[in-house]
Protein backbone atom coordinates (compact mmCIF):
# COMPACT_ATOMS: atom_id res chain seq x y z
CA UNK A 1 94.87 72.68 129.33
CA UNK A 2 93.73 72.83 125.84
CA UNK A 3 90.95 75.41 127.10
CA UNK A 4 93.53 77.59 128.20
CA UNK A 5 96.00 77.11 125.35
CA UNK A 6 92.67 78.37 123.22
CA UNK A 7 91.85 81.35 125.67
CA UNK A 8 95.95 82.16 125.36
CA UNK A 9 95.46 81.98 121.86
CA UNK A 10 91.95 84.46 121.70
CA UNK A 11 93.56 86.67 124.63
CA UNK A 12 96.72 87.31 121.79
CA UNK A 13 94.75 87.89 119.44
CA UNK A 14 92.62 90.30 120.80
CA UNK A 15 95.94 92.61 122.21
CA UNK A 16 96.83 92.55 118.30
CA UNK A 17 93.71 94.00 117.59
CA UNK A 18 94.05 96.48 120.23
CA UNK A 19 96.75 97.46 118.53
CA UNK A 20 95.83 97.73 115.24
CA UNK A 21 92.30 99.88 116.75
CA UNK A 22 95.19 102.07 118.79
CA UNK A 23 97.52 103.09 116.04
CA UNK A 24 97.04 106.32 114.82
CA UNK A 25 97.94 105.58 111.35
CA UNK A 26 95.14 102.97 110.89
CA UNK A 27 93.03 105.33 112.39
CA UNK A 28 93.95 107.88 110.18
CA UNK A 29 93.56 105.76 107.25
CA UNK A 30 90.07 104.18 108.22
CA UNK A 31 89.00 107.98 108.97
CA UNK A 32 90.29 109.54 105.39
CA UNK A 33 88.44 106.20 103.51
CA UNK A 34 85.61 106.61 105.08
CA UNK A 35 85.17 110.16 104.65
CA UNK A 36 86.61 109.95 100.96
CA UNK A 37 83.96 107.08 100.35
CA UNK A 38 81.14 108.98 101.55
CA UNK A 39 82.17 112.17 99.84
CA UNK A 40 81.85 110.65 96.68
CA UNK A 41 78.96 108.73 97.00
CA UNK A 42 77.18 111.73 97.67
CA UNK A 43 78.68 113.06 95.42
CA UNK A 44 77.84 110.61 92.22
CA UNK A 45 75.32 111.53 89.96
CA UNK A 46 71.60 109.80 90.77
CA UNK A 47 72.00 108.27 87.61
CA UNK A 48 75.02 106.37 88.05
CA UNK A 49 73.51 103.29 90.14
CA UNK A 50 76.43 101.34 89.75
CA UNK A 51 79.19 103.44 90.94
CA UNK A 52 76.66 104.73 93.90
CA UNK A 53 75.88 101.02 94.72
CA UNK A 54 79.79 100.35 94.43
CA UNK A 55 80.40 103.07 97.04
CA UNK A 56 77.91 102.29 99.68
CA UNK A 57 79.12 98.61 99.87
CA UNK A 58 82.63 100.53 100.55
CA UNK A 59 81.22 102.29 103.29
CA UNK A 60 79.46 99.13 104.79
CA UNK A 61 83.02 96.57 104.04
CA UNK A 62 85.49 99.04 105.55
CA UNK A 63 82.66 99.69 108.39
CA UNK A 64 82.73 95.90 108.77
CA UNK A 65 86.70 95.29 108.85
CA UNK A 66 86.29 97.85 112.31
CA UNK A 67 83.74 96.01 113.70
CA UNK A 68 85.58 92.62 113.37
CA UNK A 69 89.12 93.88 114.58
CA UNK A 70 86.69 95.08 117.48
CA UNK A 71 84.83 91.43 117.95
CA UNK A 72 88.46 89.87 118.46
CA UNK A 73 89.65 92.56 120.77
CA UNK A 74 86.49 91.80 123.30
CA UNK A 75 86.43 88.24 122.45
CA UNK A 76 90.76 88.39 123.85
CA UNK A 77 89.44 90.72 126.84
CA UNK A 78 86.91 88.01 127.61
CA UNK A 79 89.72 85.01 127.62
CA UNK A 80 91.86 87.30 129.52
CA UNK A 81 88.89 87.89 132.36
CA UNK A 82 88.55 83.89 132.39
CA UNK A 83 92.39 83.08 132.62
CA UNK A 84 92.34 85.39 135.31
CA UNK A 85 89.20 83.48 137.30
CA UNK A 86 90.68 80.14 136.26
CA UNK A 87 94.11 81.20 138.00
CA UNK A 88 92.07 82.14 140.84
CA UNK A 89 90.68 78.93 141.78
């Protein structure tokens, strides 16, 4: 029972993220970030390492916050799949 308490748990968790990946206001903010961020790193003068550096770690974190939200949303699909085989049985 605590297995499936922890599934429950991963299986709500991953919906939330669903969410968040659906909503067309995060993905209008992630898309105007990451375009912004870009922009001005290719924009910034060679010679400015540290605001060039500054900006490609921007890219690579808000790349990274996407990728996570999409880790828990498969790891919730994955509890779901294996409530759904436990019920079975």
């Amino acid at each position: 029972m605590a297995d499936e308490g922890r599934l429950r748990d991963e299986m709500n968790r991953g919906s939330k993220a669903a969410e968040v990946l659906r909503n067309p206001v995060f993905d209008e903010a992630f898309s105007i970030l990451q375009k912004r961020y870009i922009q001005a790193w290719v924009d910034t003068p060679a010679d400015q390492v540290e605001e060039r550096e500054r900006l490609y770690q921007s890219v690579h974190v808000l790349q990274d916050i996407y990728d996570q939200l999409e880790a828990v949303m498969t790891t919730g699909a994955m509890a779901s799949e294996e409530l759904d085989a436990n019920s079975v049985h």
